[in-house]
C-alpha atoms as a PDB file:
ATOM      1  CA  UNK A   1      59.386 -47.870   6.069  1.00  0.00           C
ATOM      2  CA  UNK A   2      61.526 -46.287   2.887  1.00  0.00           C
ATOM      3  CA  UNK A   3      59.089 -44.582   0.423  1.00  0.00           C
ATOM      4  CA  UNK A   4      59.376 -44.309  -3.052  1.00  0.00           C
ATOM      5  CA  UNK A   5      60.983 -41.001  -4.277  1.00  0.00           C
ATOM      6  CA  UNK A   6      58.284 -38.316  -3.914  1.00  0.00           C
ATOM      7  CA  UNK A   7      55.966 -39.951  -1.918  1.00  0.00           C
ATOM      8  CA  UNK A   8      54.046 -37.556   0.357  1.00  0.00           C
ATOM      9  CA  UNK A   9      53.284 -39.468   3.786  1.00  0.00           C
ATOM     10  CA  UNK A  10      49.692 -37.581   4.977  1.00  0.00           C
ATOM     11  CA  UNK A  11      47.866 -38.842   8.777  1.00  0.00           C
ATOM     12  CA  UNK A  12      44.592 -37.587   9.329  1.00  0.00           C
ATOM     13  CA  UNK A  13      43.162 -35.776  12.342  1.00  0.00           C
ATOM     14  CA  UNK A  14      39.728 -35.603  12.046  1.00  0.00           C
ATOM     15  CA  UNK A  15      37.382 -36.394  15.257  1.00  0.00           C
ATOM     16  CA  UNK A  16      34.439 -37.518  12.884  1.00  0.00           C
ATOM     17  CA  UNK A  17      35.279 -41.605  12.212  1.00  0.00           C
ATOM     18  CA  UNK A  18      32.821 -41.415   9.118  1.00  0.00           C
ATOM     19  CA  UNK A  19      34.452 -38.273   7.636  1.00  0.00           C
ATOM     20  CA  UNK A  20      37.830 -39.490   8.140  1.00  0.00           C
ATOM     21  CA  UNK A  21      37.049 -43.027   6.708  1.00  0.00           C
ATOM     22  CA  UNK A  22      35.682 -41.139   3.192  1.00  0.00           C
ATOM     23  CA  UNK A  23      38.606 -39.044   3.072  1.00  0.00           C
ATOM     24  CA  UNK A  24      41.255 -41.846   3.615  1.00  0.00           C
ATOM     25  CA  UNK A  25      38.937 -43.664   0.852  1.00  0.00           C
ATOM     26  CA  UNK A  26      39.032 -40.811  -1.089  1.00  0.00           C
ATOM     27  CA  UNK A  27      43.117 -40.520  -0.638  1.00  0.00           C
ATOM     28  CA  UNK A  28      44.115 -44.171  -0.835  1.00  0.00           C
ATOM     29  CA  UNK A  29      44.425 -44.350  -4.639  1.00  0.00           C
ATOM     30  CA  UNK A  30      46.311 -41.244  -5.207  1.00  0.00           C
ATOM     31  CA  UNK A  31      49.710 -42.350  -6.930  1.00  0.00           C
ATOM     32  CA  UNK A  32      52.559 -40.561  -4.493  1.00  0.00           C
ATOM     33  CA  UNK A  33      50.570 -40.260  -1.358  1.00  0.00           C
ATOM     34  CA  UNK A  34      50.781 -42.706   1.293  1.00  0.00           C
ATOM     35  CA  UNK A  35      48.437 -42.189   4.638  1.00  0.00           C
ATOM     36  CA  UNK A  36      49.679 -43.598   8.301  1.00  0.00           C
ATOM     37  CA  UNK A  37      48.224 -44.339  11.273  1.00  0.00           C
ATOM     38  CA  UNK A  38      47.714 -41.592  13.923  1.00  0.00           C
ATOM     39  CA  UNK A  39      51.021 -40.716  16.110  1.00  0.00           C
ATOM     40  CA  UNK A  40      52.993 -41.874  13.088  1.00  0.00           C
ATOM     41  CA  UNK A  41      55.639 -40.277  11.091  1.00  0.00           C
ATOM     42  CA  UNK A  42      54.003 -38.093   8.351  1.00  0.00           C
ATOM     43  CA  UNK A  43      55.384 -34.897   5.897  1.00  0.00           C
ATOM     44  CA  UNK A  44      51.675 -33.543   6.252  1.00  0.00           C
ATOM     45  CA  UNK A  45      48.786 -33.515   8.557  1.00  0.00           C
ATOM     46  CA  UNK A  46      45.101 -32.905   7.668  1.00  0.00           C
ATOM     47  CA  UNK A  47      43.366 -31.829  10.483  1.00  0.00           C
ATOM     48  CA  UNK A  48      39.326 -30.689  10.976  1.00  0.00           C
ATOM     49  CA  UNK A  49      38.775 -27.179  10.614  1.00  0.00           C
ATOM     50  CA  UNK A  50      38.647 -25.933  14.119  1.00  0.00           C
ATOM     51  CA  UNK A  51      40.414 -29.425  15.647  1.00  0.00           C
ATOM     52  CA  UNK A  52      44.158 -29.901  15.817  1.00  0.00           C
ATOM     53  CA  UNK A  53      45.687 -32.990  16.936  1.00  0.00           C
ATOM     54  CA  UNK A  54      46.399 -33.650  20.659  1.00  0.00           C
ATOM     55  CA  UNK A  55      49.741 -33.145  21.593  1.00  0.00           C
ATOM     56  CA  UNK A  56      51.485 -36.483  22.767  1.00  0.00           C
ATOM     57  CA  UNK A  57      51.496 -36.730  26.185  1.00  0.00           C
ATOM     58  CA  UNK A  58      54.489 -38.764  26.422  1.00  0.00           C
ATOM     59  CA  UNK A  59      56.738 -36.272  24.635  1.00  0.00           C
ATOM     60  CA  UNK A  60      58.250 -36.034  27.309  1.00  0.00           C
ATOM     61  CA  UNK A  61      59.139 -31.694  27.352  1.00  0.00           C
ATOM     62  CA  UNK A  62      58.832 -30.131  30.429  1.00  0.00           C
ATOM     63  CA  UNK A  63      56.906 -26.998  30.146  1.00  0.00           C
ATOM     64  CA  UNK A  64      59.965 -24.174  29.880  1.00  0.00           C
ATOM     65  CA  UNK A  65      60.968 -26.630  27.005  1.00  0.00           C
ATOM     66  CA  UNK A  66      57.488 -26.494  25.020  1.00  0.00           C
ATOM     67  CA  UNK A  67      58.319 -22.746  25.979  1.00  0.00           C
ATOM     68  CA  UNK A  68      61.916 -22.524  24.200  1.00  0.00           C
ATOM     69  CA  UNK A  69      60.487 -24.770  21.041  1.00  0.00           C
ATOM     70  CA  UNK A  70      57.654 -22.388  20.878  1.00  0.00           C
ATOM     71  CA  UNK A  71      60.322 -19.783  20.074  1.00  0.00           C
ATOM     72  CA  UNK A  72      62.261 -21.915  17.872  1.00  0.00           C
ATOM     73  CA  UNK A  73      59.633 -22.007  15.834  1.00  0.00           C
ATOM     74  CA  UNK A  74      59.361 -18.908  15.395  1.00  0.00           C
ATOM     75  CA  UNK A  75      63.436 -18.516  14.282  1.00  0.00           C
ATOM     76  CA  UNK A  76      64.444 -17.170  17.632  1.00  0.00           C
ATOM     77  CA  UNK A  77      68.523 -17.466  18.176  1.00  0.00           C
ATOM     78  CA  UNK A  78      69.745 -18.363  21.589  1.00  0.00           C
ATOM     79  CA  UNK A  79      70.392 -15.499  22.683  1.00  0.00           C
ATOM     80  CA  UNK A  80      67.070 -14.057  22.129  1.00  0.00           C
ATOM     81  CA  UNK A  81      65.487 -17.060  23.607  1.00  0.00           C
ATOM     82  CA  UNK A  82      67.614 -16.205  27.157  1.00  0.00           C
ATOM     83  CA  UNK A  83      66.101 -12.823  26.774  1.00  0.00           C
ATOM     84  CA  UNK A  84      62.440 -13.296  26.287  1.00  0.00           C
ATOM     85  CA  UNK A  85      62.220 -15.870  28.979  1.00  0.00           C
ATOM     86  CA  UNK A  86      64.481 -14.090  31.296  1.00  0.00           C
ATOM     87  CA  UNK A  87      67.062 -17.037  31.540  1.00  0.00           C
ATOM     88  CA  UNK A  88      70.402 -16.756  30.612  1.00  0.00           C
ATOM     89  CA  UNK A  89      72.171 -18.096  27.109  1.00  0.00           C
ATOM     90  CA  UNK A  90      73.869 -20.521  28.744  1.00  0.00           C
ATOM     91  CA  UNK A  91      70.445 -21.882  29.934  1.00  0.00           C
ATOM     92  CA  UNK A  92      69.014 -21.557  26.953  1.00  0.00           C
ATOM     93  CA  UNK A  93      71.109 -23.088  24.476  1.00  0.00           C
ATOM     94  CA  UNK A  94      71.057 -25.958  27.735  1.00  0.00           C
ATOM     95  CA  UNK A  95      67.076 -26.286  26.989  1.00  0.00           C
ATOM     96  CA  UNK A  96      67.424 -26.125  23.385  1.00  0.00           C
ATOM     97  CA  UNK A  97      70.395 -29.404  23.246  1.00  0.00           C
ATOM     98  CA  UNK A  98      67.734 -30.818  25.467  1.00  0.00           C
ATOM     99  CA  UNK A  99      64.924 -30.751  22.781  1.00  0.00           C
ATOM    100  CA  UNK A 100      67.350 -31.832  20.237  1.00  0.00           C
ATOM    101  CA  UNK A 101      68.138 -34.994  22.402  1.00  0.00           C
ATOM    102  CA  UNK A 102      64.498 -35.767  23.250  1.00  0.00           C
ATOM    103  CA  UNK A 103      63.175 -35.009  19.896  1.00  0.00           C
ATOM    104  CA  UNK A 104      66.175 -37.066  18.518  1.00  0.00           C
ATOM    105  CA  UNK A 105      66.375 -34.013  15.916  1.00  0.00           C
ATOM    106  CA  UNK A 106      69.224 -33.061  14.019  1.00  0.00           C
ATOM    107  CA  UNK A 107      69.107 -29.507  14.068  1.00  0.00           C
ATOM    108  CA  UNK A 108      67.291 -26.568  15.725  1.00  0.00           C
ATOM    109  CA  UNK A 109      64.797 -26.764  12.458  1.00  0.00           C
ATOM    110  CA  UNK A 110      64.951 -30.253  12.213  1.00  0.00           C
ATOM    111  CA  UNK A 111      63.561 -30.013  16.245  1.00  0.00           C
ATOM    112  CA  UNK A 112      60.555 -28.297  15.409  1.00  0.00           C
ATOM    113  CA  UNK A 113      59.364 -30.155  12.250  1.00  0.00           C
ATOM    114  CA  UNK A 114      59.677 -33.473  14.802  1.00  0.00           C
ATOM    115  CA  UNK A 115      57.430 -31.558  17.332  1.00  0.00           C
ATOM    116  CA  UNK A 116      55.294 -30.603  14.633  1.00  0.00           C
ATOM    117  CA  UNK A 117      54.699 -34.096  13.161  1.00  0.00           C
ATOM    118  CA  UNK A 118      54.122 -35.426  17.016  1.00  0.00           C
ATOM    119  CA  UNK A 119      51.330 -32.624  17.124  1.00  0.00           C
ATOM    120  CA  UNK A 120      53.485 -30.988  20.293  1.00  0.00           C
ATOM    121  CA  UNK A 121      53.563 -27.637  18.979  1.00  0.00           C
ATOM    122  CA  UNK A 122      51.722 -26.629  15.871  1.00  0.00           C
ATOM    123  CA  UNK A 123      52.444 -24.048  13.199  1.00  0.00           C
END
């Protein structure tokens, strides 16, 4: 769905059904702001104080993956990636093409704002 210019897209993680429906009725008439469904798209995510959304099981990452996003997200080069998992760079720019493919992200950034909005890593 195309948004208006400046339209902030916001899904809601809280575990409470009663607290989230008051906040989404609180939310819903705020000019700019648009709320989705869970395990949609979103620019934002409000989550429950001491609750963060469940990663999605389907992502599909195997676990050295989640490992090399992990230090993606963090700004870690390719290089440094092969070093602090003991892997080589050739391997680890391998893993990191891999996320982009699976993630369908555009860039190494771009990879971990995708994992982020799926709730498979979170920052």
């Amino acid at each position: 769905m195309t948004q208006p210019p400046g339209t902030v897209v916001i899904a809601l993680a809280i575990g409470e059904a009663g607290l989230a429906d008051r906040l989404a009725a609180l939310l819903a008439d705020i000019p700019g702001l648009r709320l989705v469904a869970a395990g949609e798209a979103a620019d934002a995510v409000l989550v429950m104080p001491g609750a963060a959304p469940s990663p999605d099981p389907d992502s599909g990452l195997t676990p050295r993956e989640r490992e090399v996003l992990a230090l993606l997200a963090e700004g870690a080069s390719n290089k440094l990636i092969a070093r602090r998992l003991g892997i080589s760079s050739h391997t680890a720019k391998f893993h990191v093409g891999s996320l982009l493919d699976k993630l369908d992200a555009t860039g190494r950034t771009d990879a971990v704002a995708q994992a982020a909005r799926l709730g498979v890593i979170h920052l």
